[in-house]
Protein backbone atom coordinates (compact mmCIF):
# COMPACT_ATOMS: atom_id res chain seq x y z
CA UNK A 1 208.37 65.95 149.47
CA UNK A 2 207.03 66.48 152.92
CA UNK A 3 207.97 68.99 155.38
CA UNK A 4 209.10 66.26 157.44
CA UNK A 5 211.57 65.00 154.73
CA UNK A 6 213.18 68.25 154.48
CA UNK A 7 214.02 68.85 157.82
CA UNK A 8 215.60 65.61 157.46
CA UNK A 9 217.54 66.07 154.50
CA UNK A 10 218.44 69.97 155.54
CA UNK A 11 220.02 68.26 159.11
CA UNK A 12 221.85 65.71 156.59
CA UNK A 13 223.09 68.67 154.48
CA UNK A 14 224.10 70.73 157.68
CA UNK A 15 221.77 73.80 156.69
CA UNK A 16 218.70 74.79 155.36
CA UNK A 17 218.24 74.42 151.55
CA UNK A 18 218.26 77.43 149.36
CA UNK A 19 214.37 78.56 149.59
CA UNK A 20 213.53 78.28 145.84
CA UNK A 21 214.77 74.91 145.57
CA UNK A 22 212.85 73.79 149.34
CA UNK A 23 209.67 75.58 148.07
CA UNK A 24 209.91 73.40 144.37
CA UNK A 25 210.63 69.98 146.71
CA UNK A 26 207.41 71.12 149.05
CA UNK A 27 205.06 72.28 146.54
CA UNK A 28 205.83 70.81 143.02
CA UNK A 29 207.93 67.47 142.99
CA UNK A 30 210.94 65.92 143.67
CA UNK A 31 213.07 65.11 141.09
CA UNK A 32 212.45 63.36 137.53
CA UNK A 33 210.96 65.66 135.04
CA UNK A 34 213.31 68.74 134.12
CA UNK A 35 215.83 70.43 132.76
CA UNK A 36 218.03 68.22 130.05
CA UNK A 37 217.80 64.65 131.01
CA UNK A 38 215.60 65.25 134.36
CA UNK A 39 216.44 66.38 137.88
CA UNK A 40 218.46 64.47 140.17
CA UNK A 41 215.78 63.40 143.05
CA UNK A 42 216.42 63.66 147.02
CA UNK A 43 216.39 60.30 148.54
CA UNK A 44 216.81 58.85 151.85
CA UNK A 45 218.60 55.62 151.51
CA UNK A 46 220.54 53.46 154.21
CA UNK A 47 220.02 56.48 156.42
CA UNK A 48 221.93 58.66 154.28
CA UNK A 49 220.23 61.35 152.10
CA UNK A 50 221.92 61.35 148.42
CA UNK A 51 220.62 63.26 144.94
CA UNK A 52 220.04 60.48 143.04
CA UNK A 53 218.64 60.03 138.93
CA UNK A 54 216.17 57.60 140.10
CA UNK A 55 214.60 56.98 136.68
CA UNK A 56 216.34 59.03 134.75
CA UNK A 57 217.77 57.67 131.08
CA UNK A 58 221.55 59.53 132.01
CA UNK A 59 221.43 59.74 135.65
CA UNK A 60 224.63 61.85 136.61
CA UNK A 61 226.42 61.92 139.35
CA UNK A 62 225.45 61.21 142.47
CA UNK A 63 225.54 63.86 145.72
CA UNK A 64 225.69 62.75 149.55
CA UNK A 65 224.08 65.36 151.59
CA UNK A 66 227.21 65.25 153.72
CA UNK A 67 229.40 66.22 150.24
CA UNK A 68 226.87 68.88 149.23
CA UNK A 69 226.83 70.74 153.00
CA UNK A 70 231.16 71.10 152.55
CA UNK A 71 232.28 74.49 151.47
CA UNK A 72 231.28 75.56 147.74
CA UNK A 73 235.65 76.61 146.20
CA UNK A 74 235.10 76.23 142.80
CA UNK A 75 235.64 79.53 141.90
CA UNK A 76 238.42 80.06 144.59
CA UNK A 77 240.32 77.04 143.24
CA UNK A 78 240.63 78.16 139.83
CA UNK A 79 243.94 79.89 140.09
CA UNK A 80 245.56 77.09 141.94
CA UNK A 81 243.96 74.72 139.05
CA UNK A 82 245.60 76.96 136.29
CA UNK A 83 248.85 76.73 138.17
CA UNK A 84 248.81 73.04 138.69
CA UNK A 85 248.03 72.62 134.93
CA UNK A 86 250.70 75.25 133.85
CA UNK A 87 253.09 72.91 135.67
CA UNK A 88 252.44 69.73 134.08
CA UNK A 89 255.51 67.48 134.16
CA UNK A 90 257.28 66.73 130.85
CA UNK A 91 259.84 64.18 130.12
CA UNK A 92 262.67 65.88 129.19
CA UNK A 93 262.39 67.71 132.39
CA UNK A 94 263.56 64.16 134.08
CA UNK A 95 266.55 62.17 133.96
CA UNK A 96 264.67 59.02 133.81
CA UNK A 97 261.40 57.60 132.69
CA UNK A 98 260.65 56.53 136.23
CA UNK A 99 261.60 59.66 137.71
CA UNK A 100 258.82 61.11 134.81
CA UNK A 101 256.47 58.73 135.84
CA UNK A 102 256.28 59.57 139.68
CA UNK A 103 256.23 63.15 139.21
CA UNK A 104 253.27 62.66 137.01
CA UNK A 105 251.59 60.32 138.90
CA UNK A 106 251.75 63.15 141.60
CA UNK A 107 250.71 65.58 139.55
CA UNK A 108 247.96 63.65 137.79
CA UNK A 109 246.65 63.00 141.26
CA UNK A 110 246.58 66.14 143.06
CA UNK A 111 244.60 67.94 139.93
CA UNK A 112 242.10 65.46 140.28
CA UNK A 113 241.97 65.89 144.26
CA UNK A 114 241.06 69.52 143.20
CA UNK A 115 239.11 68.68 140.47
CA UNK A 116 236.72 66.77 142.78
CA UNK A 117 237.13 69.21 145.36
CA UNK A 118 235.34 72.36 143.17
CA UNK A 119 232.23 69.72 143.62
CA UNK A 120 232.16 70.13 147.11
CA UNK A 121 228.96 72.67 148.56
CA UNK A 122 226.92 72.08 145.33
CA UNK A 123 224.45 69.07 144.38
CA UNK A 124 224.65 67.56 140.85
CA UNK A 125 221.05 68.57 139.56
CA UNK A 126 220.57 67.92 136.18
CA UNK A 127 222.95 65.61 133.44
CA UNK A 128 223.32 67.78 130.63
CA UNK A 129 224.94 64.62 128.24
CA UNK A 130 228.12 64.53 127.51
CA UNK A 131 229.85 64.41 130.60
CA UNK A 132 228.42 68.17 131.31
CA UNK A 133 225.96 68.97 134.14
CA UNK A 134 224.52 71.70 135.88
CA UNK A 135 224.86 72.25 140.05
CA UNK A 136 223.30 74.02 142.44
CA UNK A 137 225.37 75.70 144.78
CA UNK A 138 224.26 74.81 148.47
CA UNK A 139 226.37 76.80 150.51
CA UNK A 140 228.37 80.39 150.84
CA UNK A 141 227.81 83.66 148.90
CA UNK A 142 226.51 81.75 145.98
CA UNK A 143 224.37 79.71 147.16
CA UNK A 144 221.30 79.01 145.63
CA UNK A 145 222.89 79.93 142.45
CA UNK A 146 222.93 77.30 139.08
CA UNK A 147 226.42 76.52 138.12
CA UNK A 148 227.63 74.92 135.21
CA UNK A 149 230.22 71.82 134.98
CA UNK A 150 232.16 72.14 131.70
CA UNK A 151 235.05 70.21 132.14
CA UNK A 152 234.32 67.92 129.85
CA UNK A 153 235.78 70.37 127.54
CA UNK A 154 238.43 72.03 130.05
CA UNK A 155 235.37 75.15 130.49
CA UNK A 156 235.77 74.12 134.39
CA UNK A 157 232.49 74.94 136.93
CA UNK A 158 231.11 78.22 135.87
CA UNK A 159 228.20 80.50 137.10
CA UNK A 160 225.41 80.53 134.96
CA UNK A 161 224.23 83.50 136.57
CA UNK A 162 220.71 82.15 137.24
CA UNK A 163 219.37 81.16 140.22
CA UNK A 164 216.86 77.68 140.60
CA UNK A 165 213.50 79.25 139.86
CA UNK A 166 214.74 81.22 136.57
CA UNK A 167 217.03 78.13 135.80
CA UNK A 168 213.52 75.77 135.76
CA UNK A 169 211.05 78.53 134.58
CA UNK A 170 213.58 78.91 131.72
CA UNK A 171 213.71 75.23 130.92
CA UNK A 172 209.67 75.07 131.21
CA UNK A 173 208.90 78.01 128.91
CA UNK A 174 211.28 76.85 126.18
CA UNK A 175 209.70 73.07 126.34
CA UNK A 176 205.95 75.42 126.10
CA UNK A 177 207.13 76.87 123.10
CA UNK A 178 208.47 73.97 121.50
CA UNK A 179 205.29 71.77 122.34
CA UNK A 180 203.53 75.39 120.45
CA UNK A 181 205.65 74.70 117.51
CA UNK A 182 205.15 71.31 117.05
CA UNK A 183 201.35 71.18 117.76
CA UNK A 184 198.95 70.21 114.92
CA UNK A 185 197.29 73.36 113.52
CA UNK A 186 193.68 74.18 114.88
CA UNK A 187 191.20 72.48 111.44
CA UNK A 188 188.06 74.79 111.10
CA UNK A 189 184.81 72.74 109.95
């Protein structure tokens, strides 16, 4: 991406982007190629900037800049999460099915209001498969920092404890050694 470009998307996102992840979009590409099924790629359309899997075989989810310059809470709304959950609604608890109903309908909604809201200040970078994916915190005292979305099997978003550069370098020297392994072996004449 140009220099241009990022100013662009960094206005869209409300600050600048963590400077390992601006350097990789300045100096070695985009998006596509990377990490499980590919990076999510930067990309400008109907004036809005939005991570997108342009060409990827499992895309994941898509990030507005606008959604990925909000606050990153993950970690601060895991307690209320845990609470929510430990409250579920039951039916005996109710005197009626439709009294059940409503109180589960309210409490089915507001754990996925906070569900979606732990997404909020961190950019859907890479689709893992099966519903897991890994995000890169864009804002706060973690940003920068490669997160991990495990709900798929109730693990919640979790620090990896890597930032971008170690999180690709990583990805890059264990595709190197598998490309080693699988290579034909030198024939001497």
């Amino acid at each position: 991406m140009g220099e241009e470009q990022l100013r662009s998307l960094e206005a869209s996102v409300g600050t600048g982007l963590p400077a390992q992840y601006r350097n990789f979009l300045l100096c070695a590409g985009g998006g596509g190629t990377g990490p499980y099924y590919g990076l999510m790629t930067p990309t400008l359309s109907n004036s809005e900037w939005q991570w997108l899997g342009i060409g990827l075989a499992y895309p994941g989810q898509p990030t507005t800049a606008e959604f990925a310059g909000r606050p990153f809470v993950a970690e601060a709304l895991q307690s209320e999460i845990a609470a929510l959950e430990a409250q579920e609604p039951t039916p005996e608890a109710f005197a009626s099915d439709d009294e059940f109903r409503q109180a589960y309908t309210a409490w089915d909604a507001r754990c996925e209001e906070l569900n979606d809201a732990q997404e909020a200040g961190a950019v859907f970078l890479s689709e893992q498969g099966c519903g897991y994916s890994s995000l890169m915190v864009m804002t706060g005292p973690h940003r920068g920092a490669i997160w991990e979305d495990l709900r798929p099997m109730d693990g919640g978003i979790v620090p990896t404890g890597y930032d971008f550069e170690h999180w690709y370098r990583s990805w890059l020297e264990r595709t190197e050694q598998q490309l080693d392994s699988t290579a034909p072996a030198p024939t001497h004449q």
